[in-house]
Protein backbone atom coordinates (compact mmCIF):
# COMPACT_ATOMS: atom_id res chain seq x y z
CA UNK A 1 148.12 299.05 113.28
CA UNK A 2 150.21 298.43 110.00
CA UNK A 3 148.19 296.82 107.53
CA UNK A 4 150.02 295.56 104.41
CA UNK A 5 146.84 296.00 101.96
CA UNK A 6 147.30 300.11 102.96
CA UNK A 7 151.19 299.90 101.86
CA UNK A 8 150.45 297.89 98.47
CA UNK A 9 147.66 300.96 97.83
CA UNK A 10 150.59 303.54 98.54
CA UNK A 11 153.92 301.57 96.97
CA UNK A 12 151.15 300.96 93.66
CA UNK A 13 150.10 303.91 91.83
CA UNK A 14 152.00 305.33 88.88
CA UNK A 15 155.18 305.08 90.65
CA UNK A 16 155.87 301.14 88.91
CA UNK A 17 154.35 302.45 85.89
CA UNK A 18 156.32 305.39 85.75
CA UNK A 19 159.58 303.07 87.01
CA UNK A 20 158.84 300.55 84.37
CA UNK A 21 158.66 303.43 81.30
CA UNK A 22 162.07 305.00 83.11
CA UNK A 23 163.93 300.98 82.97
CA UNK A 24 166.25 300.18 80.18
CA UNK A 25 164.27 296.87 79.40
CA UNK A 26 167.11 295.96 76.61
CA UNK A 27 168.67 293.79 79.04
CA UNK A 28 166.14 291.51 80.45
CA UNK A 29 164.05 289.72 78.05
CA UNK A 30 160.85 289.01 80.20
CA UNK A 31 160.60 292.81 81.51
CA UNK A 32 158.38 293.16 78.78
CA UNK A 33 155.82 290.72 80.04
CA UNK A 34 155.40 293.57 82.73
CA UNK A 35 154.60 296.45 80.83
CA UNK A 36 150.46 296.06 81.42
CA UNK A 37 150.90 294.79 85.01
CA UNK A 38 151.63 297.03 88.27
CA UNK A 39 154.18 294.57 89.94
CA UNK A 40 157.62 295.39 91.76
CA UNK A 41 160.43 295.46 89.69
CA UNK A 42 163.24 295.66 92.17
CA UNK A 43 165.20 293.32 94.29
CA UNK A 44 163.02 294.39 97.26
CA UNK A 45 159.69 292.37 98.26
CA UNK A 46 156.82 294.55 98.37
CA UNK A 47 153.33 293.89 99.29
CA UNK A 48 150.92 292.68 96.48
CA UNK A 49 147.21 292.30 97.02
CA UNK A 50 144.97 290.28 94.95
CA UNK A 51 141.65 288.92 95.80
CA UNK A 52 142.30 289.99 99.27
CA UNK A 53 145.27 287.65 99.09
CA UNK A 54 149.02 289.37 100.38
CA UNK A 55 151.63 288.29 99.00
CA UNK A 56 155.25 289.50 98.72
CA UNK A 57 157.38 289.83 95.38
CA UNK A 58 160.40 291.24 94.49
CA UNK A 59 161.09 292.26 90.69
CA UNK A 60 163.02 288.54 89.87
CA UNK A 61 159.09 286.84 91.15
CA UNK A 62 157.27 289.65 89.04
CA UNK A 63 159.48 288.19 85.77
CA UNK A 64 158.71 285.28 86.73
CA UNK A 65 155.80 284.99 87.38
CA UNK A 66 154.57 287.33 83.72
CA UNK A 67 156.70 285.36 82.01
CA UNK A 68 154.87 281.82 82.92
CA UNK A 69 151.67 283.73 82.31
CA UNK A 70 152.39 284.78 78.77
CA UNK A 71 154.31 281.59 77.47
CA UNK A 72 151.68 279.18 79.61
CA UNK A 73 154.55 276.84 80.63
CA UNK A 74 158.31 277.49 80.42
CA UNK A 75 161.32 275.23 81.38
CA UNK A 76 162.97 275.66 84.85
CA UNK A 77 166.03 275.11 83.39
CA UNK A 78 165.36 278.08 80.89
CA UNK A 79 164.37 280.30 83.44
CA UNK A 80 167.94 279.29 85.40
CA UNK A 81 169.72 279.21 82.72
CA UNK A 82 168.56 283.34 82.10
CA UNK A 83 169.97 284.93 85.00
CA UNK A 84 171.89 284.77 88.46
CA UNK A 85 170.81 281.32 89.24
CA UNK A 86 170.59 281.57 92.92
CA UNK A 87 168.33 284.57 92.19
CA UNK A 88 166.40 282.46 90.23
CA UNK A 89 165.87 279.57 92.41
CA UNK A 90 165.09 281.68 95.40
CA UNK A 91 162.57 283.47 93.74
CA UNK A 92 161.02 280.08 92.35
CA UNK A 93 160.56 278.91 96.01
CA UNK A 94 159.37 281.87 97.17
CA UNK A 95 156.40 281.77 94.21
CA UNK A 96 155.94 278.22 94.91
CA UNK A 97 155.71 278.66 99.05
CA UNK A 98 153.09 280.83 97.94
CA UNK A 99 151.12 279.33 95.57
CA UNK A 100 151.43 280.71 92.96
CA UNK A 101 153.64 278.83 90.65
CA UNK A 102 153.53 275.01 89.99
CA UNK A 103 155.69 271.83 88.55
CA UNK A 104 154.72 270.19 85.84
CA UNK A 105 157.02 267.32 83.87
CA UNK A 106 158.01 267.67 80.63
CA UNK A 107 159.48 264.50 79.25
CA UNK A 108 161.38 262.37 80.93
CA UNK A 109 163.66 264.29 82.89
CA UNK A 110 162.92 268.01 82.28
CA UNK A 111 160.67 269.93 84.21
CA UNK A 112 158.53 272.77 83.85
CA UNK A 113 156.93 275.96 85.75
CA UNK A 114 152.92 277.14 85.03
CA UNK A 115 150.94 279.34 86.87
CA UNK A 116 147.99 278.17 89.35
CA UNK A 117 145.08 279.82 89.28
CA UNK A 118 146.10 281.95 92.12
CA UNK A 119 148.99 282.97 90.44
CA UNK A 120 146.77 284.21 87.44
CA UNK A 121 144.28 286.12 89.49
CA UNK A 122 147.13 287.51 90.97
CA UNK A 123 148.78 289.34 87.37
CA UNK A 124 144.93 290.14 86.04
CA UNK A 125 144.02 291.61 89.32
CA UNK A 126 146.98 294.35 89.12
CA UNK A 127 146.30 294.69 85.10
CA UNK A 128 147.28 298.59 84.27
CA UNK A 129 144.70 300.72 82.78
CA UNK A 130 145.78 301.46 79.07
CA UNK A 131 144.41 303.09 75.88
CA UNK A 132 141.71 300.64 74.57
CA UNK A 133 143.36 300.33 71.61
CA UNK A 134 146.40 299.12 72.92
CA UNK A 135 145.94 295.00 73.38
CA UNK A 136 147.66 293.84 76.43
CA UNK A 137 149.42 291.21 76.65
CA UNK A 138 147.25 287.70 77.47
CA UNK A 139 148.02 285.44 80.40
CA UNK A 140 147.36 281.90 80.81
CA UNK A 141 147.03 279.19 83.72
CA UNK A 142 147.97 275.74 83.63
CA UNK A 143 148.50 273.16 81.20
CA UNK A 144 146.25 272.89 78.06
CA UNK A 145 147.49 270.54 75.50
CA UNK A 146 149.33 267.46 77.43
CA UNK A 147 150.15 265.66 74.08
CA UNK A 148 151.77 269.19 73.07
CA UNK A 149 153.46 270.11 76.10
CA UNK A 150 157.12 269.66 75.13
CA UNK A 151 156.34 271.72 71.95
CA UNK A 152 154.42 274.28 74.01
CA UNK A 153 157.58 274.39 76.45
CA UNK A 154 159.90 275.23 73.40
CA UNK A 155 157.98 278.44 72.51
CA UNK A 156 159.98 280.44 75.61
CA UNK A 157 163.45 279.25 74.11
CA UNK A 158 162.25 280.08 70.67
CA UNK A 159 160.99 283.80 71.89
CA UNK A 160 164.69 284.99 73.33
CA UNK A 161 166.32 283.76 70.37
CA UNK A 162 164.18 285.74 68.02
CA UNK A 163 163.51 288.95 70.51
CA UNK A 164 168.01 288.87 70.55
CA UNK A 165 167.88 288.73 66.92
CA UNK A 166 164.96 292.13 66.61
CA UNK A 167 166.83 294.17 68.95
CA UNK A 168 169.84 293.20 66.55
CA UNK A 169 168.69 294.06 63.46
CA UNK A 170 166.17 296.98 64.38
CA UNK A 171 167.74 299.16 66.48
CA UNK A 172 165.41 300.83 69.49
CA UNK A 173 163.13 297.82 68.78
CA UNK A 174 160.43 297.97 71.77
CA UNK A 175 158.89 294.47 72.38
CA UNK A 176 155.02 294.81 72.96
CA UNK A 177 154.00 291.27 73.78
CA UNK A 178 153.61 287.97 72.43
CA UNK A 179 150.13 286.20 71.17
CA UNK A 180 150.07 282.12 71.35
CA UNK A 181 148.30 280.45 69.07
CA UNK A 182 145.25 279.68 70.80
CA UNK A 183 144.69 283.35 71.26
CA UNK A 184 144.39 283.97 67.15
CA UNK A 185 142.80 280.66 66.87
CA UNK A 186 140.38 282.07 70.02
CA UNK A 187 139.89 285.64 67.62
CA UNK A 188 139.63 283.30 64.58
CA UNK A 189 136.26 280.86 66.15
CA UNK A 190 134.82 284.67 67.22
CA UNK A 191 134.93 286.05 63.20
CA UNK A 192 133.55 282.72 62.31
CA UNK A 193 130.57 282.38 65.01
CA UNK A 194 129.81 286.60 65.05
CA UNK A 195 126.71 285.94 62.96
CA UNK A 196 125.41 283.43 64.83
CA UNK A 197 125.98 285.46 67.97
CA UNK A 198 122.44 285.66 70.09
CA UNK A 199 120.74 283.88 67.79
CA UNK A 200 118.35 281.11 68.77
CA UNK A 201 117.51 279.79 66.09
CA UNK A 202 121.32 279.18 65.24
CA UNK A 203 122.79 275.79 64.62
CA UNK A 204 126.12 276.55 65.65
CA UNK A 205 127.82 276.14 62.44
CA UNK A 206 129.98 279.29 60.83
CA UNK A 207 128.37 280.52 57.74
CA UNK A 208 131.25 282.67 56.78
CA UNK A 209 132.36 281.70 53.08
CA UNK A 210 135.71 281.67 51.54
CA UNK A 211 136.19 285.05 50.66
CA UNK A 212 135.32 286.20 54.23
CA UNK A 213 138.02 283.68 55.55
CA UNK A 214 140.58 284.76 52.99
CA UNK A 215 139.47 288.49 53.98
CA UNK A 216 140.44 288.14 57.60
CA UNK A 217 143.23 286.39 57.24
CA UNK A 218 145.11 289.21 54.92
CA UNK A 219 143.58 291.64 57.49
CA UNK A 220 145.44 289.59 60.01
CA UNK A 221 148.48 289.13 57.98
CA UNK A 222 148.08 284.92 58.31
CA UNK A 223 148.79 282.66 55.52
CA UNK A 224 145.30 281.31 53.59
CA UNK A 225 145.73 278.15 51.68
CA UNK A 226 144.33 274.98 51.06
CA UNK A 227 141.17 276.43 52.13
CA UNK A 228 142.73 276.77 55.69
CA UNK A 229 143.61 279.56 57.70
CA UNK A 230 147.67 278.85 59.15
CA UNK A 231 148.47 280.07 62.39
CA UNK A 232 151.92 280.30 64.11
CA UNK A 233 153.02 278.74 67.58
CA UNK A 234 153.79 282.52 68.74
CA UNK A 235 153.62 285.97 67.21
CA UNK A 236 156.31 288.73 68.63
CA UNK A 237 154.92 292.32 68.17
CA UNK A 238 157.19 295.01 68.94
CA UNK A 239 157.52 298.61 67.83
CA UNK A 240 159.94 300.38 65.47
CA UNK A 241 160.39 304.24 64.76
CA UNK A 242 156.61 304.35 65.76
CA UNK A 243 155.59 301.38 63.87
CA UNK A 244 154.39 298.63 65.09
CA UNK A 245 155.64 295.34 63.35
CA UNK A 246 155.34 291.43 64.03
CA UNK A 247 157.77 288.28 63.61
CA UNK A 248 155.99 285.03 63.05
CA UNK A 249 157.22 281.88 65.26
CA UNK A 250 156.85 278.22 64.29
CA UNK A 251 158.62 275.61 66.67
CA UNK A 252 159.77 272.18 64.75
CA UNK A 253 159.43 269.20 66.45
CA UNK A 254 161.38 265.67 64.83
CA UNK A 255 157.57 264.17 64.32
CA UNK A 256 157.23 267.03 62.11
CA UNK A 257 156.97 265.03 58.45
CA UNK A 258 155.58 265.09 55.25
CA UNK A 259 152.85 267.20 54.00
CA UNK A 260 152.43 268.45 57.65
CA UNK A 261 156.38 269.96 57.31
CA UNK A 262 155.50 271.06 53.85
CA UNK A 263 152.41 273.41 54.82
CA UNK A 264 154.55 274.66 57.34
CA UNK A 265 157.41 275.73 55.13
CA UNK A 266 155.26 277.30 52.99
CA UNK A 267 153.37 279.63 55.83
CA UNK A 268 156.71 281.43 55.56
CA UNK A 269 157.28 281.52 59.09
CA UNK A 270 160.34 282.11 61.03
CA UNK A 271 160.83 278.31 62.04
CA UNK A 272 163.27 277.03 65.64
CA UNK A 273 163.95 273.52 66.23
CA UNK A 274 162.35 272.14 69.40
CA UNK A 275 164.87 272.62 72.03
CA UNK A 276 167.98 272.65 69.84
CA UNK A 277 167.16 268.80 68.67
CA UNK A 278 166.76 269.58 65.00
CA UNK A 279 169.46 269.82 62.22
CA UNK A 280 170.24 272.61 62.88
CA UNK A 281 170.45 272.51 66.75
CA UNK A 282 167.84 275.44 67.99
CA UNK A 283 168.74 277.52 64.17
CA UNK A 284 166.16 279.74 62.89
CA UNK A 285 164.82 281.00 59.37
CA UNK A 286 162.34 280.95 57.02
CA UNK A 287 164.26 278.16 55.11
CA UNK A 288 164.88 276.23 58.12
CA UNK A 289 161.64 273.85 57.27
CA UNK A 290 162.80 273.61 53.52
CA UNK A 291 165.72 272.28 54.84
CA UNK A 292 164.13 269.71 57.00
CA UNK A 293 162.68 268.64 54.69
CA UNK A 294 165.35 268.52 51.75
C-alpha cells in the first residue's frame, strides 16, 4: 500500500540539497531562507513529514513558509506584491488549510502572515545537516512584541530593498541569512549570564564589567556607547569572493524622536523608513536618520 511518509524518505535526501546548490537563487529573494531546510522547491507538491504530520508543498509554500519563519511576521500584501499573485494566494490557502500559516492584523487595514507552531516544527524538523560552524538561519513562531508589530512587519520590506542593492553593488553576492534582533540580544543575555551559569549560589545579576561588554561588542562588530550595547532591527550576512560580510538594518518609524533618533543615527546603521511613510518614502542610508532628524 502507498504510504506517503515512504515517498517523502525517497523524494528527500540530497536530491533538494543538491537542487537547491544547482538553482540560480539571484532571482527570488526568499530562496535563501531555504538553504538549511530540505523542502520542495518546484511547482510540484510533494510529500513533507514532520512530527508524523503529511503535508504537501510545492516550492511557492516552501518560500513561504521560510520566509515567515525568518522575518517572524511579514505583510500579505508584500508577499503578493513579490511574485505571480495567483501563485501566491493559492499557495497562502493551501498553508493556511493546513495549518501552518496564520493571520494576524497589522494596523488598521493591513494584514499579516506568521507561522503556527505547526508550521515551525514543520521547517526545524527538515533542518539540513551542515558544518557546525556554519550558523543556520533562525526561525520564529508567532507574534512577540504586539506594541512593535507594524515595525516588526517592516523588516521584510526593508530586507529586499537592501539584499537588491548587495547583489548590485557586489557582484556574485551569496545571501546567507538574516539575524533579528532578538537573536543578538538572545547571544548578548548568554555572554552576560555565562558566569553565573550552574551556579547556585548565583543571584542572577551579570557581573561582566565594561570592558567585557565593550570586548564583545567589537568582537561582534555592534556599536558600544553610552555604556549600552546597540543592536539593529536585522543583520543581512552574505558572502563575497569567499568572504563573508554583513549589512546592518534599522527600520524608522514617525514616533522615532529625539535622543532616541539621535542614538540611532549614530549606530551607523543602514536606516529604511517604515513602510515607505518617512521623508524619504521607504529610502535607505546611513544618513537617512541625520536627515530625519535635521
Amino acid at each position: 500500500m502507498f504510504d506517503p511518509r515512504d515517498d517523502t524518505r525517497e523524494r528527500g535526501d540530497d536530491g533538494r540539497a543538491r537542487a537547491y546548490e544547482g538553482r540560480d537563487h539571484t532571482g527570488d529573494p526568499r530562496d535563501v531562507f531555504l538553504r538549511d531546510v530540505d523542502l520542495p522547491l518546484e511547482r510540484e507538491r510533494e510529500y513533507v513529514l514532520a512530527r508524523d504530520h503529511v503535508y504537501e508543498l510545492n516550492g511557492e509554500e516552501s518560500r513561504t513558509l521560510a520566509t515567515l519563519g525568518a522575518f517572524r511576521v511579514v505583510p500579505e500584501r508584500d508577499l503578493v506584491e513579490g511574485g505571480d499573485a495567483q501563485d501566491v494566494n493559492d499557495a497562502l490557502d493551501h498553508l493556511r488549510e493546513q495549518g501552518l500559516i496564520e493571520t494576524v492584523p497589522i494596523g488598521d487595514h493591513d494584514q499579516g502572515l506568521v507561522l503556527t507552531e505547526r508550521g515551525h516544527d514543520l521547517l526545524e524538523a527538515n533542518r539540513r545537516d551542515r558544518d557546525p560552524e556554519d550558523d543556520p538561519q533562525a526561525f520564529h513562531v508567532g507574534v512577540s512584541r504586539l506594541r512593535e508589530l507594524a515595525h516588526d512587519a517592516s523588516l521584510y520590506g526593508a530586507y529586499r530593498a537592501e539584499e537588491a542593492r548587495i547583489r548590485q553593488e557586489h557582484e556574485g553576492a551569496e545571501i546567507r541569512r538574516v539575524v533579528l534582533d532578538g537573536d543578538l540580544k538572545r547571544e548578548y543575555q548568554s555572554f552576560l549570564q555565562d558566569h553565573n551559569r550552574d551556579r547556585p549560589d548565583s543571584d542572577g545579576r551579570p557581573d561582566r564589567d565594561a570592558a567585557e561588554v565593550a570586548q564583545w561588542a567589537q568582537q561582534h562588530d555592534l556599536p558600544y556607547f553610552d555604556d549600552t550595547v546597540h543592536f539593529p532591527d536585522v543583520r543581512i550576512e552574505y558572502e563575497v569572493d569567499g568572504r563573508v560580510r554583513h549589512e546592518d538594518i534599522e527600520v524608522l518609524t514617525p514616533h522615532y524622536r529625539g535622543a532616541h533618533l539621535a542614538g540611532r543615527a549614530r549606530c551607523g546603521f543602514r536606516c529604511y523608513s517604515a513602510g515607505g511613510s518617512g521623508r524619504r518614502g521607504g529610502g535607505c542610508g546611513p544618513r537617512l536618520a541625520e536627515d530625519l532628524l535635521a
